[in-house]
Protein backbone atom coordinates (compact mmCIF):
# COMPACT_ATOMS: atom_id res chain seq x y z
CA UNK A 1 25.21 47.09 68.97
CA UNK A 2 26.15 48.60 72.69
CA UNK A 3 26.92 46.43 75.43
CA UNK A 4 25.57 47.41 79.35
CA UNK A 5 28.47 48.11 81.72
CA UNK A 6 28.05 47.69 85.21
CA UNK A 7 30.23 48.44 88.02
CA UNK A 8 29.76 46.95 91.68
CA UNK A 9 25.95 46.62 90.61
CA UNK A 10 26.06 50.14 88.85
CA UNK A 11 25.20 51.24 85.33
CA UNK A 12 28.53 52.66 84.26
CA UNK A 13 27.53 52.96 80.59
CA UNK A 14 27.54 51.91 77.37
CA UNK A 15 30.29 50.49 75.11
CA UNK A 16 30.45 48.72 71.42
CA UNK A 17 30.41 45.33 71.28
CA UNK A 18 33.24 44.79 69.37
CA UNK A 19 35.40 46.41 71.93
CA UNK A 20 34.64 43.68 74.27
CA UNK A 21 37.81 41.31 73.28
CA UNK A 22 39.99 44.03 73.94
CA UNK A 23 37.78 45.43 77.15
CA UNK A 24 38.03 41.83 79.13
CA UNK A 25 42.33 41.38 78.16
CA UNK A 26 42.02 44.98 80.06
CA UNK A 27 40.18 44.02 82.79
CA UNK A 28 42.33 41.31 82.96
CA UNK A 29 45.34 42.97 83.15
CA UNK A 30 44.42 45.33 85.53
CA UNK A 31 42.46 42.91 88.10
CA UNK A 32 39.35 43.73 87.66
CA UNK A 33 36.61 41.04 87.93
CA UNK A 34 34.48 40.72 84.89
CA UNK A 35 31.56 38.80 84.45
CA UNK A 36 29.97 38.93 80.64
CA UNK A 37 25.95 38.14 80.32
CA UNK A 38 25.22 36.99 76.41
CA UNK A 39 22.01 36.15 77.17
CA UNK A 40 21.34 40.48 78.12
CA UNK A 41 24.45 41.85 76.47
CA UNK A 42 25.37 42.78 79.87
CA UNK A 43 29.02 43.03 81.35
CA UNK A 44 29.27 43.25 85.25
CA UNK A 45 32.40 44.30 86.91
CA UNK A 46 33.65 44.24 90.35
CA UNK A 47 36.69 44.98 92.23
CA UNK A 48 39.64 42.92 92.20
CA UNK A 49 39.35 42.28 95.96
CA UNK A 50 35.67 40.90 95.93
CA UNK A 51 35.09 37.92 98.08
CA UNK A 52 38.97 38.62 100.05
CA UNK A 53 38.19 38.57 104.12
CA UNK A 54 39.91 40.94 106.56
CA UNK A 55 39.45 40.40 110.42
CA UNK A 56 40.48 42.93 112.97
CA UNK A 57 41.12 42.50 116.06
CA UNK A 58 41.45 44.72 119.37
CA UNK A 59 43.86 43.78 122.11
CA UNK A 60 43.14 40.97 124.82
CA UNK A 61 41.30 43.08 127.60
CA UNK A 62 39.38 42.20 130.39
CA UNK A 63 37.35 45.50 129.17
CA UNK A 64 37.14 43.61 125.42
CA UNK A 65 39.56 46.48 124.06
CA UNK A 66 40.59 50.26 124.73
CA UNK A 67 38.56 52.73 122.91
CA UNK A 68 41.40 53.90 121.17
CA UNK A 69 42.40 50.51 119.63
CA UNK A 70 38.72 50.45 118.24
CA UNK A 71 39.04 54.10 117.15
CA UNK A 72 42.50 53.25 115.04
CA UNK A 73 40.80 49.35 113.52
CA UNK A 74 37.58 51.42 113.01
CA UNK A 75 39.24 53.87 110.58
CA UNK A 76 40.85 50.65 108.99
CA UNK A 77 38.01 49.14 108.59
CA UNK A 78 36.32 52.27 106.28
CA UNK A 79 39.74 52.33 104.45
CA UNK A 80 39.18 48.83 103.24
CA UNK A 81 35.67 48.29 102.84
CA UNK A 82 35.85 50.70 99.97
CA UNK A 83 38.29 48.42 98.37
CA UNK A 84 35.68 45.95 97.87
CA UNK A 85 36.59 43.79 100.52
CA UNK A 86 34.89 42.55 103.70
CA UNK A 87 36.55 44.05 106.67
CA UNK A 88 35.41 42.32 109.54
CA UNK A 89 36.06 44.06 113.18
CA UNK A 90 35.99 41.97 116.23
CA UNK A 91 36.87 41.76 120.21
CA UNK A 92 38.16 38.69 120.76
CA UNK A 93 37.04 35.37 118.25
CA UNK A 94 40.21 33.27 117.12
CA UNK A 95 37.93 31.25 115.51
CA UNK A 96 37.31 34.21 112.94
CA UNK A 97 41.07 33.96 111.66
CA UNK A 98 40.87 30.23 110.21
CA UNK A 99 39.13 31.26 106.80
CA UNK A 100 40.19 34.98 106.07
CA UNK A 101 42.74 36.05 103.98
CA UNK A 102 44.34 38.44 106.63
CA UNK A 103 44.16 38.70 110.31
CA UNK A 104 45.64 41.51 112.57
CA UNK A 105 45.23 42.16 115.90
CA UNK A 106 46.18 46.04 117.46
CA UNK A 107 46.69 46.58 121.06
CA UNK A 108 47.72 49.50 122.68
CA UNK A 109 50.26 49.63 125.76
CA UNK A 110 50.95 52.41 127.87
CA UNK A 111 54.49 52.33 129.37
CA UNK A 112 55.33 54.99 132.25
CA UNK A 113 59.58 54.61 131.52
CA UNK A 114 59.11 55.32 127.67
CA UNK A 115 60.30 58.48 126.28
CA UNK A 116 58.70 57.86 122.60
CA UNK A 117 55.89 55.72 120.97
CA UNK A 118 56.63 52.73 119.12
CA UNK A 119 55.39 49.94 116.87
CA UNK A 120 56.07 46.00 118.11
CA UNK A 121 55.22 43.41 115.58
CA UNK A 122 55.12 40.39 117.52
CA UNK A 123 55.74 37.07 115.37
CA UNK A 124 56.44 33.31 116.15
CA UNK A 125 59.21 31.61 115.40
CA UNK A 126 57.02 29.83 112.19
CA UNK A 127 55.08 32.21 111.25
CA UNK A 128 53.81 32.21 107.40
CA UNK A 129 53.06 35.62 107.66
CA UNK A 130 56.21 36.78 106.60
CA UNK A 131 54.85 38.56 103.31
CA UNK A 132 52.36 40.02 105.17
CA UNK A 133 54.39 41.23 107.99
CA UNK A 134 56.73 42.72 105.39
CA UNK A 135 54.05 44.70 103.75
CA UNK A 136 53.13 46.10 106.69
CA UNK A 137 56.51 46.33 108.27
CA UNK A 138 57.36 48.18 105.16
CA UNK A 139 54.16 50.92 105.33
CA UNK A 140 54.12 51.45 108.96
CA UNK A 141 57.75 52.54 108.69
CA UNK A 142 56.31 55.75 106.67
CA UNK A 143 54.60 56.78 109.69
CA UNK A 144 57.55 57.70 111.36
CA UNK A 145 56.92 55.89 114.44
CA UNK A 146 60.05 53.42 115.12
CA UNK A 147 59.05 49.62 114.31
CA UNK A 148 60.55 46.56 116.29
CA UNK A 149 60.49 42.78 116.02
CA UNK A 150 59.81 40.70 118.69
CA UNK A 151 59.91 36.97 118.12
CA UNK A 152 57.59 34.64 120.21
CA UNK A 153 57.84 30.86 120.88
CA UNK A 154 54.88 28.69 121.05
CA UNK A 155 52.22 31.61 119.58
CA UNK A 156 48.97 30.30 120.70
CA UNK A 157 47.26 32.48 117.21
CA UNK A 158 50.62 31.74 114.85
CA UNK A 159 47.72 33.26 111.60
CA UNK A 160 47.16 36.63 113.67
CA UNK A 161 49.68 39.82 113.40
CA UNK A 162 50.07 41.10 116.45
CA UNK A 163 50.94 44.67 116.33
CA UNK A 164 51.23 46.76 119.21
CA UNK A 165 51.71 50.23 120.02
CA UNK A 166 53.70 51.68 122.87
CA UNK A 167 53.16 54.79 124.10
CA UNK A 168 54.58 56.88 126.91
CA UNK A 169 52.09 56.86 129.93
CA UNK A 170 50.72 60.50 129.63
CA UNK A 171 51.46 61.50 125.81
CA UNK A 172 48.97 64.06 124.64
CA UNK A 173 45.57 64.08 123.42
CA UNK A 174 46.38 65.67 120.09
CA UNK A 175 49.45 63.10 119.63
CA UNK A 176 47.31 60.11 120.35
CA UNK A 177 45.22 61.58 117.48
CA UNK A 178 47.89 61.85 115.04
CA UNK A 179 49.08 58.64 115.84
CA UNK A 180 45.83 57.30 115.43
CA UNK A 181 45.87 58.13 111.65
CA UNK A 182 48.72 57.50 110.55
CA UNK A 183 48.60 53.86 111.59
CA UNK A 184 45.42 53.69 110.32
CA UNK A 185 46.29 54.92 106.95
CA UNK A 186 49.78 52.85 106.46
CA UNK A 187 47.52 49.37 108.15
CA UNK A 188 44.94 49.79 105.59
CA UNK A 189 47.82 50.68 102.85
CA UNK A 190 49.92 47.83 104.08
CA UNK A 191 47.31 45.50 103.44
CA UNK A 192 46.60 46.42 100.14
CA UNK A 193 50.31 46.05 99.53
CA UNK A 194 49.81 42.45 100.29
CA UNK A 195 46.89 41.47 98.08
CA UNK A 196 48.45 43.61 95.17
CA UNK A 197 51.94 41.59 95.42
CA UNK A 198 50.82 37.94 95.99
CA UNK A 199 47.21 38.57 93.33
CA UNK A 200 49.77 40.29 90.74
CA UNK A 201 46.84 43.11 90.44
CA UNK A 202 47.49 46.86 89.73
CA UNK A 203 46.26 49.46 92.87
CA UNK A 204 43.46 50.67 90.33
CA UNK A 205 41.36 47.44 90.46
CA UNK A 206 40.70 48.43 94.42
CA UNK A 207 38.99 51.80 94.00
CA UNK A 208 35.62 52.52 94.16
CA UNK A 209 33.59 53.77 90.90
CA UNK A 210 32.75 57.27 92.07
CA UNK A 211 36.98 57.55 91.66
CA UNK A 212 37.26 55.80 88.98
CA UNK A 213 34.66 57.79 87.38
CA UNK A 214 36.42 61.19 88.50
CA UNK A 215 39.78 59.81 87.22
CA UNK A 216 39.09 58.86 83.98
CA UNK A 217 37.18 62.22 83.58
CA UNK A 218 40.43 63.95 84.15
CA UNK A 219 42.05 62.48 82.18
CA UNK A 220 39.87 62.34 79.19
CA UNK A 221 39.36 66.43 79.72
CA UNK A 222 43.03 66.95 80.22
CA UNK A 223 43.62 65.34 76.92
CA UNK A 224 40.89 67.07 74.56
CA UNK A 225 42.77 70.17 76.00
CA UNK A 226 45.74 69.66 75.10
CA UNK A 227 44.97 68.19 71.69
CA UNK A 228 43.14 71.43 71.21
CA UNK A 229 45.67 73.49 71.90
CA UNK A 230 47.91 71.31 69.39
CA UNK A 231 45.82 72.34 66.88
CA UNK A 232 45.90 76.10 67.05
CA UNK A 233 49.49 76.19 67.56
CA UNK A 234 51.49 76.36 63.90
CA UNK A 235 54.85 74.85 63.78
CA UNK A 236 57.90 76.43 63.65
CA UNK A 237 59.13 75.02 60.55
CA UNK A 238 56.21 76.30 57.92
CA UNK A 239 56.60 79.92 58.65
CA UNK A 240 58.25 81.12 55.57
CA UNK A 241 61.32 83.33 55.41
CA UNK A 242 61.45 86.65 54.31
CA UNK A 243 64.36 88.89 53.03
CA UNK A 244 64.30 92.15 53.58
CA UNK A 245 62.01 94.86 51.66
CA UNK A 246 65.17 96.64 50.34
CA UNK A 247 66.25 93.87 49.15
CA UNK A 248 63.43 92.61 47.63
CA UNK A 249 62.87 96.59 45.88
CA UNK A 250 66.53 96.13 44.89
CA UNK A 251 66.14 93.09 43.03
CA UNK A 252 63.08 94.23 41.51
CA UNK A 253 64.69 97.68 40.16
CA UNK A 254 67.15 94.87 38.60
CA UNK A 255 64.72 93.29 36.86
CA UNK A 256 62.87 96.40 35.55
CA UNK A 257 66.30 97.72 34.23
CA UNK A 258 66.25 94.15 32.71
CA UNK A 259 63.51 94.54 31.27
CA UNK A 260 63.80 98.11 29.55
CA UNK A 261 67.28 97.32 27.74
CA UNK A 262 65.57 94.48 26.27
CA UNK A 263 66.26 96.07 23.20
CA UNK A 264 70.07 96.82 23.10
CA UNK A 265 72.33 94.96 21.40
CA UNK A 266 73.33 90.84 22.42
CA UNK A 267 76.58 92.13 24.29
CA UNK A 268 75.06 94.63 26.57
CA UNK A 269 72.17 91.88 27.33
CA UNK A 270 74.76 88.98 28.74
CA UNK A 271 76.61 91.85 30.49
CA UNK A 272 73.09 92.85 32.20
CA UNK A 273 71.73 89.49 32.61
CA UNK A 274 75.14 88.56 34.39
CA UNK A 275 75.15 91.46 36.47
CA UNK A 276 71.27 90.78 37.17
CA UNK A 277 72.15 87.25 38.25
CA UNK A 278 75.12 87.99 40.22
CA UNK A 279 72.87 90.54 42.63
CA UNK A 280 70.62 87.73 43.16
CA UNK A 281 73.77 85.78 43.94
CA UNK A 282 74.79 88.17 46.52
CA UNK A 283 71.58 89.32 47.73
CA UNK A 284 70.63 85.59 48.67
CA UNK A 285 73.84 84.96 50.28
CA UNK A 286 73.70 87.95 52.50
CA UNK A 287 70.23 86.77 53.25
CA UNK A 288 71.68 83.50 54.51
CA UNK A 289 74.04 84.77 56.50
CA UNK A 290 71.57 87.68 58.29
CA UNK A 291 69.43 84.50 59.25
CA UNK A 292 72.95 83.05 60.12
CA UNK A 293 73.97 85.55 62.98
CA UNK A 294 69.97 85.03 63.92
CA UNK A 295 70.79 81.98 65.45
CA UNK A 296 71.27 81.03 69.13
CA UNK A 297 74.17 79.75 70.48
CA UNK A 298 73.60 76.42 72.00
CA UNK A 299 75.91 76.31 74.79
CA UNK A 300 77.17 72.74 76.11
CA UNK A 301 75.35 71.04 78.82
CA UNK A 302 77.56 70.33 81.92
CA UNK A 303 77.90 67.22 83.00
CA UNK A 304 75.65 65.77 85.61
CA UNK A 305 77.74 64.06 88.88
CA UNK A 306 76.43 60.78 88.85
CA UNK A 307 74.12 60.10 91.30
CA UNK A 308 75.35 57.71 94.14
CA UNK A 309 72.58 55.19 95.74
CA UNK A 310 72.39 55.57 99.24
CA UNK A 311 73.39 52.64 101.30
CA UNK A 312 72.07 52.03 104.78
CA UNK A 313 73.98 48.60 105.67
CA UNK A 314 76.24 47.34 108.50
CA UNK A 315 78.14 44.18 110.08
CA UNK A 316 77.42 42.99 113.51
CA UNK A 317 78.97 40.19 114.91
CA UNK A 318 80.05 38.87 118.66
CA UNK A 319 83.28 37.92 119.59
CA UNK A 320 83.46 36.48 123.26
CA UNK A 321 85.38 34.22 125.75
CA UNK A 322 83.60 31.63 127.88
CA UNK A 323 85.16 31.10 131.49
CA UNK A 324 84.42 27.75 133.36
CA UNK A 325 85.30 26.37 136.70
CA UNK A 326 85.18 22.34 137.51
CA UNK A 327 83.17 23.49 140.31
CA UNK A 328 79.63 23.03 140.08
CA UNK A 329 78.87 25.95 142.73
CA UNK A 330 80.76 28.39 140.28
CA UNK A 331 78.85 30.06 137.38
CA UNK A 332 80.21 30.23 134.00
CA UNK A 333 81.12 33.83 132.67
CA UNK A 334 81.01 34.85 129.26
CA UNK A 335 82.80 38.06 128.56
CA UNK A 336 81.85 39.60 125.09
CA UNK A 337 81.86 42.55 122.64
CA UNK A 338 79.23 43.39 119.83
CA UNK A 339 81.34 44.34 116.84
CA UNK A 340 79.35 47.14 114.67
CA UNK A 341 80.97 48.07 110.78
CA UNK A 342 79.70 50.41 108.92
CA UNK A 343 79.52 48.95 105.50
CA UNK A 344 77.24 51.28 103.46
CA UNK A 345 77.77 54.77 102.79
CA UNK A 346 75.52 56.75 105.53
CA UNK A 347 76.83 57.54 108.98
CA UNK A 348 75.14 55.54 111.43
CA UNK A 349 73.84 57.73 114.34
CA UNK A 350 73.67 56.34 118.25
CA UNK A 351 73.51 52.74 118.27
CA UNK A 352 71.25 50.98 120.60
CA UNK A 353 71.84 47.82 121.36
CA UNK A 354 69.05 45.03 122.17
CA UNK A 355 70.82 41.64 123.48
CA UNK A 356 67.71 39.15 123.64
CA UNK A 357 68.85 36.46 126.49
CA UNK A 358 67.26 32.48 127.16
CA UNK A 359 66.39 31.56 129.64
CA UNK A 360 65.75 34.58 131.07
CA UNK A 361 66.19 33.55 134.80
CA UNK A 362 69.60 31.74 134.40
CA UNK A 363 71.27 34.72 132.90
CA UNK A 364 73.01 37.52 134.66
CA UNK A 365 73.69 40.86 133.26
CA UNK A 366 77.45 42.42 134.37
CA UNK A 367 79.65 44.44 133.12
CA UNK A 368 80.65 48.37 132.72
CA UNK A 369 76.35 49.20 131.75
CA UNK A 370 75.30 52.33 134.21
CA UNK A 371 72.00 52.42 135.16
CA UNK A 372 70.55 55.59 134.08
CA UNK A 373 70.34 56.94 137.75
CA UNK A 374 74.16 56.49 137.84
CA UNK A 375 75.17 58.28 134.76
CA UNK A 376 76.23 61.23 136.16
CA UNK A 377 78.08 60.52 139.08
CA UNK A 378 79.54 56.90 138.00
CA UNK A 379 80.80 57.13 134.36
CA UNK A 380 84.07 58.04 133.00
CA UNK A 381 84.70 61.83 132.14
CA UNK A 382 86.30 61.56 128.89
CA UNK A 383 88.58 64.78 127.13
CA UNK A 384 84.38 65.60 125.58
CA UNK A 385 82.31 64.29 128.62
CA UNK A 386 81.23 61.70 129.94
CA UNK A 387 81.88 57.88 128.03
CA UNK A 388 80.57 54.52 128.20
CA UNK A 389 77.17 52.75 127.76
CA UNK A 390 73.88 52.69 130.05
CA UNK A 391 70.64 50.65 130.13
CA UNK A 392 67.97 52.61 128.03
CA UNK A 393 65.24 52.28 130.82
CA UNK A 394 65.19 52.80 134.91
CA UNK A 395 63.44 49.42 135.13
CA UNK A 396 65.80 47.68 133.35
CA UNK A 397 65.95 44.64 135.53
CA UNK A 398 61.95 44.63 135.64
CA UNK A 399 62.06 45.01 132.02
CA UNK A 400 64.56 41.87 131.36
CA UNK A 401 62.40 39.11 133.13
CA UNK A 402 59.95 40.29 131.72
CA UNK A 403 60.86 39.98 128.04
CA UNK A 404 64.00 38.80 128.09
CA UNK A 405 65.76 41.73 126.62
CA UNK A 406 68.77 44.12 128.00
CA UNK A 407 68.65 47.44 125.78
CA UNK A 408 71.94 49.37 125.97
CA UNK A 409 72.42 52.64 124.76
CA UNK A 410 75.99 54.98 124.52
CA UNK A 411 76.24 57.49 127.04
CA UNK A 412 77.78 60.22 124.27
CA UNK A 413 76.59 61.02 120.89
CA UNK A 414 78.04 58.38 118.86
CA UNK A 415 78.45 58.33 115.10
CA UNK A 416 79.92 55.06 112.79
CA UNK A 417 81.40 56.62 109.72
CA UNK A 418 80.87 54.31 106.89
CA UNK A 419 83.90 52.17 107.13
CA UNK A 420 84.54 52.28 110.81
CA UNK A 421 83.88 50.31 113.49
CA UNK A 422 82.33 50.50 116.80
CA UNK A 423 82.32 48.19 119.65
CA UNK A 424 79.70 47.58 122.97
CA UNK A 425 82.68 45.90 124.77
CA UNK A 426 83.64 43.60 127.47
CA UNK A 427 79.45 42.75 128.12
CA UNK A 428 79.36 39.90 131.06
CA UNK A 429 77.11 37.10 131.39
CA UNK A 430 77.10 35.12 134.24
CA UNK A 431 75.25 32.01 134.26
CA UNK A 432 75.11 28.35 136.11
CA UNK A 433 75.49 24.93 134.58
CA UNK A 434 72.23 23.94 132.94
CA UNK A 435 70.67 20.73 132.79
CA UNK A 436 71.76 17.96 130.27
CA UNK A 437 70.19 18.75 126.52
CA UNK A 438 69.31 22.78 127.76
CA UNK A 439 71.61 26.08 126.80
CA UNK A 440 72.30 29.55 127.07
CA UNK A 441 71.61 31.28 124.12
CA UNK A 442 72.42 35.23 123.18
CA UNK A 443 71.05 37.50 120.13
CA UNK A 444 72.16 40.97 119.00
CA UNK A 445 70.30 43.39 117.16
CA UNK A 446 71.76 47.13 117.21
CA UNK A 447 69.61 49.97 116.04
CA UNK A 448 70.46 53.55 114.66
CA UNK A 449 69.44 56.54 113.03
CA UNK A 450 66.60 57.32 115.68
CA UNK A 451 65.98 53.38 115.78
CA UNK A 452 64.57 53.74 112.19
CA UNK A 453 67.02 51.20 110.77
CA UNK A 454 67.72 47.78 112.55
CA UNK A 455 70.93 45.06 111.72
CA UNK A 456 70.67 41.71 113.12
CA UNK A 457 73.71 39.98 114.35
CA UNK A 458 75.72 37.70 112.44
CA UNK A 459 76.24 35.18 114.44
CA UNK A 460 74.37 34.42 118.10
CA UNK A 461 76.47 33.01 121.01
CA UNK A 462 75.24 29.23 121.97
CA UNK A 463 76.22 27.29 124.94
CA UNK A 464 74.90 23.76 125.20
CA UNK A 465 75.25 21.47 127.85
């Protein structure tokens, strides 16, 4: 008896019945949904993400979105539906977030001061998205477009991830395009990620029959073909060995000389059949050894250098000196250095530091930090050219009320051999006494490598009052 197989509501085909047992543990195994009908002898399967909810949202516009943010959630939105899913896209409904299984808002920003695009993943200070931001933390990174974190207090939509991308005011039509794509791709596959990790459900469970259909079909061909051509081929080890025709007419002259002095006397028969033996003897032996010198040398392999795991790791700490007067009119000032180590095995290209400050308008940024107008006519002129550190962006005041956040960046190429050490030093932060129960607080994170790797600091620097 044949049991019905259906697929998403298709008629896949036909298998026995006593392969069922085996068929569900496989279905099982895999994540596939399976749903057996004794009553028709029917077995119905469906994808492992049937009945998992996806919202989308665009970024919070007057306008209800950009047309590029719906271009980039629309392409997610075919990526996933094909999973078996239901993607749902949306302008602006919270509400729409409380029951799904993932929520993720994209917004676009245009920035006139930035030199290249970049990914923000906005997340609250308790966010229980961490797996998910992870996943897609971890995929977006394959685009090639740098990825930041920054955290927010008091998130008004703590179940949303809020990714954003930054672009440079007037970056071309054809980039936009391949930007567009590429997050679209990695968002989709970042998502996926997440429901294969936390469902413990292999990747093939998500695609659509018409692919499932063409793999297995592959497959099955690739197999009979090789089996095939199995079977025509002979082994090495029947193929009999030959000596040589000479030799063979040599040893049968023997025998025929054998053969005709049959009749002489007992002596003269050992002496032949001894000699007759003996050129067997020797004939076989120099057979041997002709197969012998026939033989390949089979030279030593060399030894493989081991291969040594790449390391991308570092230490960053602050060390620092507060500086209080008894006078109330008199700020405090905290004079500091960011300590970076290279403790993996990669050089560490152009740090750029990020020092996230709170409250933002009790803090004062000082120090030996150029703004970028200055560069050239302020820094030091080292023995190879100019030295020292400047603010990444014109705006950089603008830019620190805003978000909070000074980004520093060397003047000169700098590289941190593994092993070494180097320093953002003698950073000043000026600041007046707070109010009882309030403080200053100060975060590092440094950035390298084209600001595709990130290391938090250590420690932070805390003043309380």
């Amino acid at each position: 008896m044949d049991v019905e197989v259906y697929y998403s509501g298709q008629r896949g085909g036909t298998m026995p019945y006593a392969a069922l047992p085996a068929f569900r543990l496989f279905c099982k195994q895999n994540g596939f949904q399976l749903k057996w009908d004794s009553t028709n002898k029917r077995v119905d399967l469906d994808s492992g993400l049937k009945g998992k909810v996806c919202v989308l949202f665009t970024g919070i516009s007057s306008s209800g979105g950009t047309a590029y943010e719906w271009e980039v959630l629309g392409n997610v939105q075919k990526f996933l539906s094909d999973s078996g899913m239901e993607v749902v896209l949306s302008q602006n409904n919270p509400s729409l977030a409380k029951n799904t299984d993932v929520a993720i808002r994209f917004s676009l920003k245009e920035m006139r001061v930035l030199e290249k695009p970049r990914l923000i993943f906005f997340q609250s200070e308790d966010d229980k998205r961490q797996d998910l931001v992870k996943c897609l933390r971890t995929e977006m990174q394959q685009s090639g477009i740098p990825c930041h974190y920054k955290v927010t207090k008091n998130q008004k939509q703590p179940s949303i991830v809020h990714i954003q991308l930054q672009l440079p005011l007037y970056t071309e039509v054809s980039m936009r395009k391949i930007y567009a794509e590429k997050i679209a791709l990695h968002l989709a596959s970042g998502v996926l990620e997440y429901f294969q990790n936390g469902l413990h459900i292999q990747p093939m469970a998500f695609l659509p029959p018409n692919i499932l259909k063409l793999f297995y079909s592959t497959m099955l061909f690739t197999s009979d073909k090789e089996s095939q051509q199995g079977a025509d081929e002979k082994p090495l080890a029947e193929e009999p060995i030959t000596i040589q025709e000479s030799d063979q007419q040599s040893a049968e002259a023997s025998d025929s000389n054998s053969d005709s002095n049959s009749d002489s006397n007992s002596e003269v028969n050992s002496e032949s059949n001894s000699e007759s033996d003996s050129e067997r003897e020797e004939l076989l032996i120099l057979a041997e050894e002709e197969l012998l010198e026939q033989v390949v040398t089979i030279h030593p392999v060399e030894e493989v250098p081991e291969l040594v795991e790449l390391r991308t790791t570092a230490e960053v700490y602050f060390d620092y000196t507060l500086i209080h007067s008894e006078s109330v009119e008199k700020p405090y000032l905290l004079i500091g250095t960011l300590q970076v180590k290279n403790t993996g095995n990669v050089e560490l290209q152009n740090p750029i530091v990020c020092l996230r400050v709170s409250p933002v308008d009790s803090i004062k940024m000082g120090g030996q930090v150029l703004p970028p107008k200055l560069v050239e006519t302020m820094a030091v002129q080292g023995t190879s050219g100019l030295k020292g550190w400047r603010y990444l962006e014109d705006d950089w005041f603008a830019q620190a009320m805003e978000r909070g956040e000074y980004w520093i960046a060397p003047i000169q190429p700098v590289t941190i051999a593994p092993e070494s050490t180097e320093a953002f030093q003698n950073f000043q932060i000026s600041f007046m006494k707070q109010e009882a129960g309030k403080g200053i607080v100060v975060e590092g994170v440094v950035l390298c490598n084209d600001q595709t790797v990130h290391f938090s600091a250590n420690n932070r620097i805390a003043v309380s009052f």
